[in-house]
N, C-alpha and C. Protein backbone atom coordinates (compact mmCIF):
# COMPACT_ATOMS: atom_id res chain seq x y z
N UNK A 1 -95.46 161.06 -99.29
CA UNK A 1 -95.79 159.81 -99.92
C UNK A 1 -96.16 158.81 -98.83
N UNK A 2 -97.05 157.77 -98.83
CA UNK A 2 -97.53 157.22 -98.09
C UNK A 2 -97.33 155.75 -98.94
N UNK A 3 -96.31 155.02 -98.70
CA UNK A 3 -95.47 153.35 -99.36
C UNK A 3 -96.58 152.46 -98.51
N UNK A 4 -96.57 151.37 -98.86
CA UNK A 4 -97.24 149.99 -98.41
C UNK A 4 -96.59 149.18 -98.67
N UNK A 5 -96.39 147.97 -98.22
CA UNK A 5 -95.95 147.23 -98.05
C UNK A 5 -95.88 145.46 -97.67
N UNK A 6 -96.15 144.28 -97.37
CA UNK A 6 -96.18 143.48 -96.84
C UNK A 6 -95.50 143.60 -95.24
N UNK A 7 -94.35 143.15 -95.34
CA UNK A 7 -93.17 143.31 -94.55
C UNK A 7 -92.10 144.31 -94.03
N UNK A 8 -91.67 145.05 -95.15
CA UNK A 8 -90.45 145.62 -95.45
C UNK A 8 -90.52 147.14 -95.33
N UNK A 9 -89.68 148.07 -94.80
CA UNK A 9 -89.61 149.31 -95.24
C UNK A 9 -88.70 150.01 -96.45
N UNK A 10 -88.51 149.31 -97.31
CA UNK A 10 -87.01 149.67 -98.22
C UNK A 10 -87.55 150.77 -99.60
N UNK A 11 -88.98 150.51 -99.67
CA UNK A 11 -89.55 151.44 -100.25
C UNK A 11 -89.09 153.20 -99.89
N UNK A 12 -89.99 153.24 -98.31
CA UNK A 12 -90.05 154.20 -97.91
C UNK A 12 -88.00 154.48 -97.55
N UNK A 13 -87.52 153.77 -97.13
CA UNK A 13 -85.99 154.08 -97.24
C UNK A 13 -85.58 154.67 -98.40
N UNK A 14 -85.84 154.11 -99.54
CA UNK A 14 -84.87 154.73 -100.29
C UNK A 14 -85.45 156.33 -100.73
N UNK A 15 -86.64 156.05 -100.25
CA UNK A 15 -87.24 157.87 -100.66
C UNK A 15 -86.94 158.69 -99.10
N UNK A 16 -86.65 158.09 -98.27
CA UNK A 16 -86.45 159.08 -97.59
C UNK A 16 -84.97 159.59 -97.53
N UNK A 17 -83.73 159.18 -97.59
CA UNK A 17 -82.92 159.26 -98.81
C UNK A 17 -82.37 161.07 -99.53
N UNK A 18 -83.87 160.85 -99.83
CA UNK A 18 -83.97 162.25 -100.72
C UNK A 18 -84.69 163.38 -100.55
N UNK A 19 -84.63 162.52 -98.68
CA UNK A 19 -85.46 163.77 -98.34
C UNK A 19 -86.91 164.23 -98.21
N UNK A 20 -87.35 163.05 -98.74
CA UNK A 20 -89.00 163.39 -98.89
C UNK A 20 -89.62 163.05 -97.65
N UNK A 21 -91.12 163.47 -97.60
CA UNK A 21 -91.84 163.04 -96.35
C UNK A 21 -92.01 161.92 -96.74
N UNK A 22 -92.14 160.39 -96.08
CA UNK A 22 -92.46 159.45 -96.06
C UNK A 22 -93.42 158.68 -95.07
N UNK A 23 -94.34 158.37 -94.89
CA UNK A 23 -95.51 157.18 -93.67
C UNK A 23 -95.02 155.92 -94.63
N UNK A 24 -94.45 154.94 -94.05
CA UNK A 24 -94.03 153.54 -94.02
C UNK A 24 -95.58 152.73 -93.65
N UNK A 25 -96.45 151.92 -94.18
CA UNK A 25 -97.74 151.22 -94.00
C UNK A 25 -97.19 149.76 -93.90
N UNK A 26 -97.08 148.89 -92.85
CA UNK A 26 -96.74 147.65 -93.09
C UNK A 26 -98.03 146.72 -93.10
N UNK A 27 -98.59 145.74 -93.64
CA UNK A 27 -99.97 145.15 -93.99
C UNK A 27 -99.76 143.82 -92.93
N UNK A 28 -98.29 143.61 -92.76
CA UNK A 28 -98.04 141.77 -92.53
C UNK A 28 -98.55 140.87 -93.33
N UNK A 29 -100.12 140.52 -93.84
CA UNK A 29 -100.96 140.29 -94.76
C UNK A 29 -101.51 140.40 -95.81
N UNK A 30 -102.17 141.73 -95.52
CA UNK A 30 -102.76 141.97 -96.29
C UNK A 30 -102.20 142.81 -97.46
N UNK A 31 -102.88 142.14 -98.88
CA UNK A 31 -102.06 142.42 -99.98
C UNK A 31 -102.73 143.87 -100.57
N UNK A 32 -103.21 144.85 -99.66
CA UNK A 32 -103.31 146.09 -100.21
C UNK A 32 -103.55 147.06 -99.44
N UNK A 33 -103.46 148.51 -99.30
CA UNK A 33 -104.31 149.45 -98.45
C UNK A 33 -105.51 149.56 -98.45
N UNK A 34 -105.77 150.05 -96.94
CA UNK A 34 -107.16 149.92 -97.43
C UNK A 34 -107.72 151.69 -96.69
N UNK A 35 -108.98 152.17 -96.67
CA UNK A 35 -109.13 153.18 -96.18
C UNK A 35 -108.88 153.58 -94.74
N UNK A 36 -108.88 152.82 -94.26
CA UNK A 36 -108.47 152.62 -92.52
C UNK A 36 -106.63 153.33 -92.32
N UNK A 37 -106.07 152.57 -93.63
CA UNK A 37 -104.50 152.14 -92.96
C UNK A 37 -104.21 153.50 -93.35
N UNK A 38 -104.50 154.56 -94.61
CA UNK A 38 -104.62 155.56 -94.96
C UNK A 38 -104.98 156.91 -93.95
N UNK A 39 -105.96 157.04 -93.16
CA UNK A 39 -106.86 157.28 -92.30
C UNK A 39 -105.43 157.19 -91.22
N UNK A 40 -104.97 156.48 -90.94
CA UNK A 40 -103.50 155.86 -89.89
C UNK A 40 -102.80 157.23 -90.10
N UNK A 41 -102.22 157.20 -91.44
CA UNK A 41 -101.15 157.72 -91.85
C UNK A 41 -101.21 159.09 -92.14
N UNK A 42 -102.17 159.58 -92.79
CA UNK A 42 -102.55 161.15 -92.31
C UNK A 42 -101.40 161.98 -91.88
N UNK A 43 -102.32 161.64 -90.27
CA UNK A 43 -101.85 162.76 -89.28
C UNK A 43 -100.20 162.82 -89.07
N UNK A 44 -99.82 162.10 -89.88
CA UNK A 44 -97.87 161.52 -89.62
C UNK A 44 -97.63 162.90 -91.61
N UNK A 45 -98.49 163.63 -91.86
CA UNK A 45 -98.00 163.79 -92.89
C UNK A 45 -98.60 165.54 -93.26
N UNK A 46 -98.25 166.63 -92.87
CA UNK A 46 -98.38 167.87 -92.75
C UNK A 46 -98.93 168.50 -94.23
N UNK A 47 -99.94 168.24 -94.05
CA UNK A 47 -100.70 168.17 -95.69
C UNK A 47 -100.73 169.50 -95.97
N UNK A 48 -100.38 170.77 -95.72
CA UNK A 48 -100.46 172.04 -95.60
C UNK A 48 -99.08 172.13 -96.62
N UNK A 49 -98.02 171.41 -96.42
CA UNK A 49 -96.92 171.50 -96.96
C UNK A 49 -96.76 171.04 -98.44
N UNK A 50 -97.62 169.75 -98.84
CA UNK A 50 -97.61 169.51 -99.70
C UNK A 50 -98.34 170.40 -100.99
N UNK A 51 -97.95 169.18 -102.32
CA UNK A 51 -99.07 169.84 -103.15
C UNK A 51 -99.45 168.85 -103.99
N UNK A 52 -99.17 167.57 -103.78
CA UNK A 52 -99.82 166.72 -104.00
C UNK A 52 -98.90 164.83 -103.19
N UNK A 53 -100.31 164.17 -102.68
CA UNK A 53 -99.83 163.33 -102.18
C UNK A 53 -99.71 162.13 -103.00
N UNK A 54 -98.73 161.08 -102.57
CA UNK A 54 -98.86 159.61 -104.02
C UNK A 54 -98.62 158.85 -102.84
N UNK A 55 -99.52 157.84 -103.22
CA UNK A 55 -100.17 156.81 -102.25
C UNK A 55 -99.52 155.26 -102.94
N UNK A 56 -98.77 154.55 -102.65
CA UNK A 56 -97.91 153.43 -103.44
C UNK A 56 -98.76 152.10 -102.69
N UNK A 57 -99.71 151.61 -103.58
CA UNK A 57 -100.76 150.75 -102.77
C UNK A 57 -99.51 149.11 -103.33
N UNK A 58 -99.96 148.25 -102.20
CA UNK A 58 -98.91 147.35 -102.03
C UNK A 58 -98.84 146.11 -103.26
N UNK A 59 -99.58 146.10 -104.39
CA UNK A 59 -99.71 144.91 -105.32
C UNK A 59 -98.54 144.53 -105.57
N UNK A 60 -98.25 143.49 -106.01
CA UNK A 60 -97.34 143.06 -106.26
C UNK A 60 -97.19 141.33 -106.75
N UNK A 61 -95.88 140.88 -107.58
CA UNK A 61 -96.49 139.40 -108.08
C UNK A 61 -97.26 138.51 -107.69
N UNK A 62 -97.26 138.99 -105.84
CA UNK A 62 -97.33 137.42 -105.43
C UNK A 62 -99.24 138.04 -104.83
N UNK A 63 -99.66 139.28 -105.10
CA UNK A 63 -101.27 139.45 -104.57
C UNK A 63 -100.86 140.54 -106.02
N UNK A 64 -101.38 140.53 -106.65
CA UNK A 64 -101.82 141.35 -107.74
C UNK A 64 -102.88 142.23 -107.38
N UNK A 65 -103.21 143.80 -107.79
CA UNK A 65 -104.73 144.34 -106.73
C UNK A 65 -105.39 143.69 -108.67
N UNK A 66 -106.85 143.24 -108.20
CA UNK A 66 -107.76 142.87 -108.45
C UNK A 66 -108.55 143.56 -108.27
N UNK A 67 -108.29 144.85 -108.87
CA UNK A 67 -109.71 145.92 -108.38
C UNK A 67 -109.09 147.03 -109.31
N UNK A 68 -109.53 148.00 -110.04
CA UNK A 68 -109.33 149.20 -110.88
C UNK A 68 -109.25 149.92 -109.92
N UNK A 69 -107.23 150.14 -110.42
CA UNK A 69 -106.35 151.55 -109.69
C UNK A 69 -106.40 153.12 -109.99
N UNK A 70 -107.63 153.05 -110.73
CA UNK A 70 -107.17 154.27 -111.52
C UNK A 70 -106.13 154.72 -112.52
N UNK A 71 -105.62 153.58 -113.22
CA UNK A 71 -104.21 153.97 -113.92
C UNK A 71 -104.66 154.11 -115.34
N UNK A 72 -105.88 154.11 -115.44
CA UNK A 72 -106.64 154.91 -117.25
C UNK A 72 -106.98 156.38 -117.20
N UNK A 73 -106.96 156.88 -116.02
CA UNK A 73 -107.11 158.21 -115.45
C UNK A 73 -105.58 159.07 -115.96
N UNK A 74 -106.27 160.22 -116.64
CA UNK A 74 -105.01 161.16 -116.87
C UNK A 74 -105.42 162.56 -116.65
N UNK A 75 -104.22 163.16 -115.90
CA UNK A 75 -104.53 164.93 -115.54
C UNK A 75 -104.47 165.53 -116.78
């Protein structure tokens, strides 16, 4: 899983926790991921192992994403 964030790592804490792979993305700013910070985080994440990755993009009350997340999309 690859968390985002503003500031904070407590996301990626409590999942790691349980064990999971976790990349921690801190923005300082900016209120979302972007393809770059992704691109970062990768190589921190043994994609051979997985079987599917979830990407936790940083919106939240205070920057809402303003852009279609894909969340009308169903497998």
């Amino acid at each position: 899983m690859i968390t985002g964030d503003l500031e904070t790592s407590r996301d990626a804490e409590r999942l790691q926790k349980h064990k999971l792979p976790v990349v921690q993305l801190t923005t300082g700013s900016a209120c979302h991921l972007d393809a770059n910070m992704i691109t970062y985080a990768l190589p921190h994440i043994d994609l051979k192992k997985i079987d599917i990755l979830i990407i936790e993009n940083v919106g939240n009350l205070v920057c809402p994403a303003g852009f279609k997340l894909g969340r009308t999309t169903r497998l």
